[in-house]
N, C-alpha and C. Protein backbone atom coordinates (compact mmCIF):
# COMPACT_ATOMS: atom_id res chain seq x y z
N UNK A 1 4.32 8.49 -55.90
CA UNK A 1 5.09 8.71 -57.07
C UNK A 1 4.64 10.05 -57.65
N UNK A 2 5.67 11.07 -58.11
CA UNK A 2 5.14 12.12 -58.29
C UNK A 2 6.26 12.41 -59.95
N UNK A 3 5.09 12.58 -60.74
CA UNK A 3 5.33 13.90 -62.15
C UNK A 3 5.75 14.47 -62.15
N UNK A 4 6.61 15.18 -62.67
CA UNK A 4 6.42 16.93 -63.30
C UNK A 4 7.37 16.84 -64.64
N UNK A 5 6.70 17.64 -65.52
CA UNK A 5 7.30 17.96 -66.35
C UNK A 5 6.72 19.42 -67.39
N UNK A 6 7.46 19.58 -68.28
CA UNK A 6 7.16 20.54 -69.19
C UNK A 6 6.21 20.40 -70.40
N UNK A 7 6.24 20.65 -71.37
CA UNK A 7 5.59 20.66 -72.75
C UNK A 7 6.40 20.97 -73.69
N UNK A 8 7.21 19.98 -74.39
CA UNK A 8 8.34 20.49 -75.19
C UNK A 8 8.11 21.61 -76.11
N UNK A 9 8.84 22.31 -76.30
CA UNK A 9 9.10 23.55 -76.79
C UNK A 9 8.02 24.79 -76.61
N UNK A 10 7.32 24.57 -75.47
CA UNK A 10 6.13 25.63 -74.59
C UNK A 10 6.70 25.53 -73.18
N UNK A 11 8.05 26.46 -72.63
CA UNK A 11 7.99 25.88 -71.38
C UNK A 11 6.73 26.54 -70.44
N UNK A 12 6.14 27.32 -70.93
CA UNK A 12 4.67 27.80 -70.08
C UNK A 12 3.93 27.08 -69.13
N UNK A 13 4.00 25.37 -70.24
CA UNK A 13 2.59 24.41 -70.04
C UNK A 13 3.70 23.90 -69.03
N UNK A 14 2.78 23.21 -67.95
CA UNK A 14 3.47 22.15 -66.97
C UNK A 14 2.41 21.19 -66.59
N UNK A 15 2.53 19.83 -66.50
CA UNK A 15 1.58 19.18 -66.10
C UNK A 15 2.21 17.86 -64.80
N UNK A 16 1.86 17.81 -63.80
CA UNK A 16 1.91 17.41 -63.04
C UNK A 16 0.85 15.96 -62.39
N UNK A 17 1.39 14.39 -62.34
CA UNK A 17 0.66 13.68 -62.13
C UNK A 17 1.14 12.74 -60.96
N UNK A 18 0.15 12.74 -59.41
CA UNK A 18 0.97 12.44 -58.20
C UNK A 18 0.26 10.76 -57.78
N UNK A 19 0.84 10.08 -57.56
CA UNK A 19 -0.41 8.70 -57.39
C UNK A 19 0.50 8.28 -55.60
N UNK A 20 -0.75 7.59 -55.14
CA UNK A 20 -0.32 7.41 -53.89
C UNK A 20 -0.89 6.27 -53.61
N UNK A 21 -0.26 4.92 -53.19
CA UNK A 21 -0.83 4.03 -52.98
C UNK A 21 -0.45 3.58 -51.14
N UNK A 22 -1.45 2.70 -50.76
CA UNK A 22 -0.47 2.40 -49.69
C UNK A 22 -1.73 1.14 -49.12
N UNK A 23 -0.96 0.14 -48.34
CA UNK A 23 -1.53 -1.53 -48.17
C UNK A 23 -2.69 -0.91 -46.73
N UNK A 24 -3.49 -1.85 -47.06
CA UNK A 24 -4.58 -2.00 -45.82
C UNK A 24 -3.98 -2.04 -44.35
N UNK A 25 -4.24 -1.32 -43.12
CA UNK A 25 -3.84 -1.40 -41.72
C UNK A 25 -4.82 -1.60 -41.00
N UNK A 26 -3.87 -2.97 -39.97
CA UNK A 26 -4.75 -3.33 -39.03
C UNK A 26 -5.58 -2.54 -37.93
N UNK A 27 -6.99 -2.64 -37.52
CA UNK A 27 -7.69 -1.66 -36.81
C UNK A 27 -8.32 -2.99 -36.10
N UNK A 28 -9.27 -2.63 -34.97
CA UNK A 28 -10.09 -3.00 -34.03
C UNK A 28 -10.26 -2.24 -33.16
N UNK A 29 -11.11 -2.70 -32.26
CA UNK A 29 -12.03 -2.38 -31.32
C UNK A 29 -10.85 -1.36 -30.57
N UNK A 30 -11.38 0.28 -30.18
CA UNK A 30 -10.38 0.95 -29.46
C UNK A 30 -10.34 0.69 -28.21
N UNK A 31 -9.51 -0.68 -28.12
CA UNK A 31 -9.36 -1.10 -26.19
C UNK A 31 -7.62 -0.63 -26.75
N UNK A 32 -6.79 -0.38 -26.85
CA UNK A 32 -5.50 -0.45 -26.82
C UNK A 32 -4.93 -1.72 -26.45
N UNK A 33 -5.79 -2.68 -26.87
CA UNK A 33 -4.90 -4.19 -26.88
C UNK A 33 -4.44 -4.25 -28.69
N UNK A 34 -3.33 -4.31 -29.10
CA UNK A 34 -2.43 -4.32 -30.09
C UNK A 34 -3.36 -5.61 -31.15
N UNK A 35 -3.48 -6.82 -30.18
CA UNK A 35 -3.38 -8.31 -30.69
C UNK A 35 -4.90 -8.30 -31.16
N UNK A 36 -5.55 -7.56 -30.31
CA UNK A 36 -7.13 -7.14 -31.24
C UNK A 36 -7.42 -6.30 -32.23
N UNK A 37 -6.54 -5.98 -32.91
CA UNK A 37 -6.68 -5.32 -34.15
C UNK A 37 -6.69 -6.42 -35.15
N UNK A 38 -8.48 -7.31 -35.41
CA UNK A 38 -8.31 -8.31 -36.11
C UNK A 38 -8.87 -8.07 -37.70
N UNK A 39 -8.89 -6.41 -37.98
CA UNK A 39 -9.88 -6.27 -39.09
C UNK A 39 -8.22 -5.25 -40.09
N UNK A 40 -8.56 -5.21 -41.02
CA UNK A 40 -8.15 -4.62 -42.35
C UNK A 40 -8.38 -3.95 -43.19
N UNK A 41 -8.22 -2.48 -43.09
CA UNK A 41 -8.76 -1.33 -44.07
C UNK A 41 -8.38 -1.83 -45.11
N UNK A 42 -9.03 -1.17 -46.23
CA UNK A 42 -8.98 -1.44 -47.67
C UNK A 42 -7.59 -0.57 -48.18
N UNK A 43 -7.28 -1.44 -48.83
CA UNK A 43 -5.41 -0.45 -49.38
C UNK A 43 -5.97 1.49 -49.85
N UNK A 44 -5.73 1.98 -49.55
CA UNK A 44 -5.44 3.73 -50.59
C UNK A 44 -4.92 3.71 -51.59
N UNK A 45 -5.76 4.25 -52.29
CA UNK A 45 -5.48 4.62 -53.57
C UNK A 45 -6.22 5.96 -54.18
N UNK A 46 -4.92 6.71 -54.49
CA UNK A 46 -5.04 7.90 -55.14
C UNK A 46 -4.64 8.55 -55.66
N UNK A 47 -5.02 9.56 -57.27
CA UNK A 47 -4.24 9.96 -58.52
C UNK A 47 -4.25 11.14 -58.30
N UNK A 48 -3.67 12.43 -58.67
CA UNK A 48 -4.07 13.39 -58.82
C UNK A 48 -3.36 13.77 -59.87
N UNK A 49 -4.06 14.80 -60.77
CA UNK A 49 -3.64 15.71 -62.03
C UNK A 49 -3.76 16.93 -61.50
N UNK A 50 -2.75 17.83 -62.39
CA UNK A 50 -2.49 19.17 -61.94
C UNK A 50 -2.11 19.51 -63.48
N UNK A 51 -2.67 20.85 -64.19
CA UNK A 51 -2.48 21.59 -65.51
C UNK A 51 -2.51 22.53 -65.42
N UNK A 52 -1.11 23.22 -65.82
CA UNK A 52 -0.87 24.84 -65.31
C UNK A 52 -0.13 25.70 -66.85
N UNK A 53 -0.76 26.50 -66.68
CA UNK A 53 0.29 27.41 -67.44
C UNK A 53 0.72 29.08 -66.73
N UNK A 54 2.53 29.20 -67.26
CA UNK A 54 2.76 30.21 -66.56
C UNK A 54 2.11 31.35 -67.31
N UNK A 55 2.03 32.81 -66.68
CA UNK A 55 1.92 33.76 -67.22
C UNK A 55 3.06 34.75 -67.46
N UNK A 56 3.07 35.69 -68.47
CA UNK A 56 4.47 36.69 -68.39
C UNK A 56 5.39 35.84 -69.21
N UNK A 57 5.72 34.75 -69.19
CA UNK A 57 6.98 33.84 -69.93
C UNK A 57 7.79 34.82 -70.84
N UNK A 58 7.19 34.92 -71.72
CA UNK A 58 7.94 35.99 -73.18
C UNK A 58 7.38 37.39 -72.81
N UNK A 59 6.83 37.43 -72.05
CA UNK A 59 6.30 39.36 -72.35
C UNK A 59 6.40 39.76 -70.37
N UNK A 60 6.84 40.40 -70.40
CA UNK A 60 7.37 41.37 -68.73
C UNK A 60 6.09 42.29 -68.51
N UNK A 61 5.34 41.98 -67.28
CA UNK A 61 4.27 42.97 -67.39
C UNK A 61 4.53 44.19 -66.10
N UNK A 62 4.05 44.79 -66.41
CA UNK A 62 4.53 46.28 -65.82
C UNK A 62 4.11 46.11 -64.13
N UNK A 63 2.72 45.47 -64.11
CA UNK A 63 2.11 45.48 -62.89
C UNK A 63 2.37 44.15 -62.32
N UNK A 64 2.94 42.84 -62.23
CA UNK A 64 3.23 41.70 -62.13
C UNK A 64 4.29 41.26 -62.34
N UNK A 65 5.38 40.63 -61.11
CA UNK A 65 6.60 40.03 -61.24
C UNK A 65 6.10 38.48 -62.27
N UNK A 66 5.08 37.95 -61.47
CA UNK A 66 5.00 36.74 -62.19
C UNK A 66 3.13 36.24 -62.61
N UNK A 67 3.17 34.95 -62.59
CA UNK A 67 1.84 34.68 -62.43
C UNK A 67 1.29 33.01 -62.90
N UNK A 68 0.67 32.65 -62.33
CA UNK A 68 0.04 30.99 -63.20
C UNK A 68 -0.87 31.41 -63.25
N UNK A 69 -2.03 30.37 -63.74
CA UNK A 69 -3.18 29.45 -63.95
C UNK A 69 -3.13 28.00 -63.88
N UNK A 70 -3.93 27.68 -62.88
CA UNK A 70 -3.43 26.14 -63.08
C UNK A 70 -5.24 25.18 -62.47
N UNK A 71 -5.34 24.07 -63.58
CA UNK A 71 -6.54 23.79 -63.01
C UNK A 71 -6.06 21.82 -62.72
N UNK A 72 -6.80 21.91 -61.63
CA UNK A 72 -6.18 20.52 -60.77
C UNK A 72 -7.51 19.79 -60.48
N UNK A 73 -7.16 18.39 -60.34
CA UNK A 73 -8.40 17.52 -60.32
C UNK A 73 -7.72 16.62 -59.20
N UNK A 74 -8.12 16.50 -58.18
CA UNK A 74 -7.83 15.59 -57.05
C UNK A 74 -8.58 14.30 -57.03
N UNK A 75 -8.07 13.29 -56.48
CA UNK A 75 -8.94 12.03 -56.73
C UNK A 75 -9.60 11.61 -57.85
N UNK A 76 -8.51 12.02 -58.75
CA UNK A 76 -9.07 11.28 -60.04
C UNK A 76 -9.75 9.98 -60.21
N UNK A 77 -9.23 9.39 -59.92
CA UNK A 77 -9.81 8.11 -60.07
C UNK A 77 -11.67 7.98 -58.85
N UNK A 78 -11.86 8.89 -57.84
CA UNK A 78 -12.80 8.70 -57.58
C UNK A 78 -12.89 8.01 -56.29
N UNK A 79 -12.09 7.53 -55.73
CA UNK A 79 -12.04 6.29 -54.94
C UNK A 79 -12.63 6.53 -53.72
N UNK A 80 -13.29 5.73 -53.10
CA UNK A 80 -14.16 6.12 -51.93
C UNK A 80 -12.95 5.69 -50.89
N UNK A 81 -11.98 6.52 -50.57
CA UNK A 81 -11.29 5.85 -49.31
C UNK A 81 -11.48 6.07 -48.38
N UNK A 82 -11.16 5.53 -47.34
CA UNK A 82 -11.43 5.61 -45.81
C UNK A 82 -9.94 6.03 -44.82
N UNK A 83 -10.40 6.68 -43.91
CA UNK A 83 -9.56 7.08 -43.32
C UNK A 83 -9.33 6.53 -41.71
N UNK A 84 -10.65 6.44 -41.02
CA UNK A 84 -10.81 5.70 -39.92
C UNK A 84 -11.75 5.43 -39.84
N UNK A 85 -12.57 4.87 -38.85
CA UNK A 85 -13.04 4.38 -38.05
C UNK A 85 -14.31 4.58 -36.73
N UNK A 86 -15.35 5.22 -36.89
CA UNK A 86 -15.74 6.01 -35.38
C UNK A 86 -16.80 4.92 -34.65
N UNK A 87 -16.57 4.22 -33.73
CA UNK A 87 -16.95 3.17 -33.07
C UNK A 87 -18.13 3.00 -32.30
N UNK A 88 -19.55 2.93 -32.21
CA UNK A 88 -20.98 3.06 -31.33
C UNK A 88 -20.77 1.79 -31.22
N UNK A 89 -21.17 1.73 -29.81
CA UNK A 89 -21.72 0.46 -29.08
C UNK A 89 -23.80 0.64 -29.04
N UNK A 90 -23.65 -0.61 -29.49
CA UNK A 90 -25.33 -0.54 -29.10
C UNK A 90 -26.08 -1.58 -27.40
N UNK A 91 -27.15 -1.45 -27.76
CA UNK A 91 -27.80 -1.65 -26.43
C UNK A 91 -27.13 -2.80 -25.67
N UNK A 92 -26.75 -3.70 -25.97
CA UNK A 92 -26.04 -4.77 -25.90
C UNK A 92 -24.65 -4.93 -26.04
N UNK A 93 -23.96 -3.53 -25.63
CA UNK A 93 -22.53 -3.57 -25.80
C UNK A 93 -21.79 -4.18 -26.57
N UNK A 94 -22.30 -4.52 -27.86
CA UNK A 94 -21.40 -5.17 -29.02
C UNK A 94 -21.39 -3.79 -30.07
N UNK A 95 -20.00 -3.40 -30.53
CA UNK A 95 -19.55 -2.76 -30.86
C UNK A 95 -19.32 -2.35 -32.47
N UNK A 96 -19.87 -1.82 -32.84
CA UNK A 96 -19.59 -1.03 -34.69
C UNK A 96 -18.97 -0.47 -35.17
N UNK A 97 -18.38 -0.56 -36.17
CA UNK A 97 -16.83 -0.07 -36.83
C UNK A 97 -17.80 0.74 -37.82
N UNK A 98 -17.84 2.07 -38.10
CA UNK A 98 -18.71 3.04 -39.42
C UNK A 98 -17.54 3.72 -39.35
N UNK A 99 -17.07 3.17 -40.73
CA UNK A 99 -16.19 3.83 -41.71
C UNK A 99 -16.12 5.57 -42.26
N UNK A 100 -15.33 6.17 -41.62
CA UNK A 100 -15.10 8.15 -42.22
C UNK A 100 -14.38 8.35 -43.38
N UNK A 101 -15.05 8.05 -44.51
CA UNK A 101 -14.65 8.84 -45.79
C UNK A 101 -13.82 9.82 -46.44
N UNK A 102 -12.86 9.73 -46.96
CA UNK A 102 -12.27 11.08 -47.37
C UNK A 102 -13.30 11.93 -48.44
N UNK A 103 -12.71 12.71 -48.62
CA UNK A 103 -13.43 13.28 -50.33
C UNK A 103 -13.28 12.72 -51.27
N UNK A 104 -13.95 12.63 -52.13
CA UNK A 104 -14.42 12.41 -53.38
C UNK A 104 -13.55 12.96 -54.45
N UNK A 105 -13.92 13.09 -55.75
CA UNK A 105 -13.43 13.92 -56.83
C UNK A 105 -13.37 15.27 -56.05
N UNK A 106 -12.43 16.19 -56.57
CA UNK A 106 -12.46 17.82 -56.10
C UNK A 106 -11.96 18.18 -57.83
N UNK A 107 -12.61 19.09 -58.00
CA UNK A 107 -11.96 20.05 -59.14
C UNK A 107 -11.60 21.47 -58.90
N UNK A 108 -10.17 21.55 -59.19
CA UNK A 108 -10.19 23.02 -58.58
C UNK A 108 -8.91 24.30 -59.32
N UNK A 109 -9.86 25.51 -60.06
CA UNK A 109 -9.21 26.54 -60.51
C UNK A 109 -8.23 27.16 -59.52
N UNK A 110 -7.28 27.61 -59.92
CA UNK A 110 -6.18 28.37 -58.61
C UNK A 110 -5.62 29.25 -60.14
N UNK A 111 -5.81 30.75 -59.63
CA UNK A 111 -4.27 31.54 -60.27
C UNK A 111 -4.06 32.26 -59.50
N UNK A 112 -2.49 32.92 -59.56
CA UNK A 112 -1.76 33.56 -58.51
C UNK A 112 -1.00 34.20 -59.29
N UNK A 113 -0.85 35.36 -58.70
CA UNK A 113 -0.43 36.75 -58.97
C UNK A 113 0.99 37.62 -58.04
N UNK A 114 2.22 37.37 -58.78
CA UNK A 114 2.96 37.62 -57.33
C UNK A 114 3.35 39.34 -57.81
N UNK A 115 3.21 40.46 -57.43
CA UNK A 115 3.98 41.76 -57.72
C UNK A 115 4.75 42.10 -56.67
């Protein structure tokens, strides 16, 4: 589900809020048998905020067609999600599922300058 909108009567400000959910998928052991996928990732879940303002709006600058600032926070909410799976067998050929992490919180400045 994705945001956007303005800041009434500043169209400069824009703030942007994207959420992404999606249900747990079946995984198991990588033999490519379908019917052994007897385990269940944890559902995804994730917010992101985005706060920008344009530059130039009311005033034309000599050296610059346009320009933002915009500061964005990814994974708001924090969520430790998982993405897959990377599988070690130990001495005894019974097999371990260790879970690969996405990122974490990110905070991140961006401005851009178009002439």
């Amino acid at each position: 589900m994705l945001f956007l909108d303005e800041m009434p009567n500043h169209e400069e400000y824009k703030v942007m809020l994207n959420f992404y959910y999606a249900t747990g998928l079946p995984y198991g052991i990588p033999d490519h048998q379908r019917y052994n996928d007897i385990f269940r990732t944890r559902a995804y879940l994730r917010a992101d905020l985005g706060l920008s303002r344009d530059l130039f709006v009311k005033h034309k600058n000599k050296f610059f067609d346009s320009g933002n600032i915009a500061l964005e926070i990814f994974n708001l909410m924090g969520v430790n999600n998982i993405i897959n799976h990377q599988w070690i067998e130990d001495v005894n050929g019974r097999q371990y599922g260790i879970p690969t992490y996405l990122t974490g919180r990110r905070i991140n400045l961006r401005m851009t300058l178009s002439f």
